[in-house]
Protein backbone atom coordinates (compact mmCIF):
# COMPACT_ATOMS: atom_id res chain seq x y z
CA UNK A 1 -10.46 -12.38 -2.89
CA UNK A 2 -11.68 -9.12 -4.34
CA UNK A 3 -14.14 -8.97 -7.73
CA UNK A 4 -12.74 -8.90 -11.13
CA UNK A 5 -13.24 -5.16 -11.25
CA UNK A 6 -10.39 -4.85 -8.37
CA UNK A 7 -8.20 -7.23 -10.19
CA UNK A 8 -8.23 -5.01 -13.81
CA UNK A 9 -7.15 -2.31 -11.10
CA UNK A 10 -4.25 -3.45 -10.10
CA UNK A 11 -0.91 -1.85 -11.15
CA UNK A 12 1.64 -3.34 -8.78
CA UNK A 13 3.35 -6.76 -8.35
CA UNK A 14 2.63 -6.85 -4.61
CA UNK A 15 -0.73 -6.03 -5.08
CA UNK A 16 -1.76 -9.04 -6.84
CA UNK A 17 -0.20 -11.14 -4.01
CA UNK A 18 -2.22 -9.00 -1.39
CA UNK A 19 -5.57 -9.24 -3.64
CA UNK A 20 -4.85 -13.35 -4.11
CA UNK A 21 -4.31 -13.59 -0.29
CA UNK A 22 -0.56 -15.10 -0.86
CA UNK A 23 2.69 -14.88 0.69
CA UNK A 24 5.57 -14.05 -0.90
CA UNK A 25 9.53 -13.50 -0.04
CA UNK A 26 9.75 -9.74 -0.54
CA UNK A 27 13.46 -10.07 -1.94
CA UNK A 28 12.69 -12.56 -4.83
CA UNK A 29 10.06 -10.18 -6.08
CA UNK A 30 11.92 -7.27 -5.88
CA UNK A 31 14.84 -9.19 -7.67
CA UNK A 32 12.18 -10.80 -10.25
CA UNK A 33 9.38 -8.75 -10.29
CA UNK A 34 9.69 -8.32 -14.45
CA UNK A 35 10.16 -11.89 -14.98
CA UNK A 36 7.16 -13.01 -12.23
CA UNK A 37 4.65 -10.07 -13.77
CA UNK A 38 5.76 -10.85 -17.94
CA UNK A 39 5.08 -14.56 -17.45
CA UNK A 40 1.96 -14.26 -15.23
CA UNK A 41 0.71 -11.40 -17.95
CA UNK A 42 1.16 -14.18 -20.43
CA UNK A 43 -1.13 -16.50 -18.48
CA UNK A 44 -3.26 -14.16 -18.06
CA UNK A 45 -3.45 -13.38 -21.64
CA UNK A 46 -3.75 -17.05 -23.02
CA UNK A 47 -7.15 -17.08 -20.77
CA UNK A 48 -8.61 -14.66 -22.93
CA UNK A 49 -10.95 -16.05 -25.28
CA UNK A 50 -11.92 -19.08 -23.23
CA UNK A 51 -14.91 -19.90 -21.17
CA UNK A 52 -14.39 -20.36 -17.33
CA UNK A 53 -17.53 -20.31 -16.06
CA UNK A 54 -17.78 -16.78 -14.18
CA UNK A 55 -15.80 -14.29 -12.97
CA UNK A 56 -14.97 -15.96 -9.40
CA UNK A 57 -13.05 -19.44 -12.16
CA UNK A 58 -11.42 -16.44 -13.99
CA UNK A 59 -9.81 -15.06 -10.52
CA UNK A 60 -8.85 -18.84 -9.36
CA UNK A 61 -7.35 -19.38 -12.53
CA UNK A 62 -5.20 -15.94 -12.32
CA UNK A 63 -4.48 -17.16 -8.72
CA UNK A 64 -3.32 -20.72 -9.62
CA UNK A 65 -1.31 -18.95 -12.43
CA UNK A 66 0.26 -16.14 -10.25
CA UNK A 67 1.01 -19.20 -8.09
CA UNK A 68 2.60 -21.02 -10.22
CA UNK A 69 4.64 -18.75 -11.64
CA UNK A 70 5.85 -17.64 -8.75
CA UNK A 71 6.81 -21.24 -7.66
CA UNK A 72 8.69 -21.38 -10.46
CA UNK A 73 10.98 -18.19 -9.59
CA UNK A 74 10.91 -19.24 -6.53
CA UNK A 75 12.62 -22.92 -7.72
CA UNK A 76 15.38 -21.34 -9.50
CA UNK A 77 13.38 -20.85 -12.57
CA UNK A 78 15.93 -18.08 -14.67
CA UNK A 79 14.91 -17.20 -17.81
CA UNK A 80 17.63 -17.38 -20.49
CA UNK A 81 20.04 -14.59 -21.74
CA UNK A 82 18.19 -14.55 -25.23
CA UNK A 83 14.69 -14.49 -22.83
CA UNK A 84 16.13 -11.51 -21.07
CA UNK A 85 17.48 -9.61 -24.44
CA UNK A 86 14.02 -10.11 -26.39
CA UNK A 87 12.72 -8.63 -23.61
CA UNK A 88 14.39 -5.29 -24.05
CA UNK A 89 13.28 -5.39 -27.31
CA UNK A 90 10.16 -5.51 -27.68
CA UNK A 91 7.35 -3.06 -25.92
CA UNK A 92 6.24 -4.37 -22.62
CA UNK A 93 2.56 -4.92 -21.88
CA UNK A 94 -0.06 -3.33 -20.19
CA UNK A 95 -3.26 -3.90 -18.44
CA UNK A 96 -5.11 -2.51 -21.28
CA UNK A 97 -3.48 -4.40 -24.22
CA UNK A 98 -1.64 -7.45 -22.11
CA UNK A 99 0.52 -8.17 -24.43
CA UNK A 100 3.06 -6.05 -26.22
CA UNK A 101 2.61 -8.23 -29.55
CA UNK A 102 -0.86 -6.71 -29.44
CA UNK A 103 -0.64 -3.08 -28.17
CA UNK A 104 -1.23 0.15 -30.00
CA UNK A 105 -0.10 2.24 -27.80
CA UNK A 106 3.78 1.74 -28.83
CA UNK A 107 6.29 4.59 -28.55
CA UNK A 108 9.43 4.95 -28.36
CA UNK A 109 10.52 6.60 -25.36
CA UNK A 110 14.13 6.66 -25.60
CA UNK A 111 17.51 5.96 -27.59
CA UNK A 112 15.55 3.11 -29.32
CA UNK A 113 13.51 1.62 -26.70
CA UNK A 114 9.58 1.30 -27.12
CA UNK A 115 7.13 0.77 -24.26
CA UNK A 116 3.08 0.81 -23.82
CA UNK A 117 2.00 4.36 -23.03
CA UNK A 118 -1.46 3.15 -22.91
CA UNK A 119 -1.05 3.24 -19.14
CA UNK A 120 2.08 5.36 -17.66
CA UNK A 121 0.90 5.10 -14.08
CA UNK A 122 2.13 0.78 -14.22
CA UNK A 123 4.65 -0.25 -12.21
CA UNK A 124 6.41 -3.25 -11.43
């Protein structure tokens, strides 16, 4: 596992896997990869604000989160229709802001649909 530096680098699903050291089925993140990176994101962001003890208790804790997210796709997990919709409403997150309830980089970037410019390179 890499420093906590590397992880705020990151900008693509597989790439956490590879920095965590974990396998994963190729196909369900490619078929989930939204889903997987929205709910880990939201892990992520509810960490924020509490003491761990370090930067190496931070990284297991995004590891056991990533984890058990995945796990959870990888169960059958499916997030609802009105999950998926709200979605598509609202801005998606980046690194920089996490969440999109708290980003102020919002524009819209077409017919009606906002996103985080904060960071254009970020992929899923």
């Amino acid at each position: 596992m890499g420093t906590l530096e590397e992880f705020q680098l990151i900008t693509d699903t597989e790439e956490f896997f590879e920095f965590f050291d974990l396998a994963y089925d190729e196909r369900l993140v490619n078929s989930k990869r939204f889903h997987i990176m929205k709910k880990f994101g939201e892990m992520v962001e509810k960490s924020k604000g509490y003491d761990m003890g370090g930067d190496e208790k931070l990284l297991e804790f995004y590891k056991f989160a990533l984890i058990s997210v995945y796990k959870n796709f990888e169960n059958g997990y499916s997030p609802s229709a009105a999950d998926v919709w709200e979605m598509f409403d609202k801005p998606s997150g980046c690194g920089t802001c996490a969440t999109s309830t708290s980003c102020n980089d919002v524009e819209e970037v077409s017919h009606g649909v906002h996103a985080c410019v904060s960071q254009p390179s970020l992929s899923f």
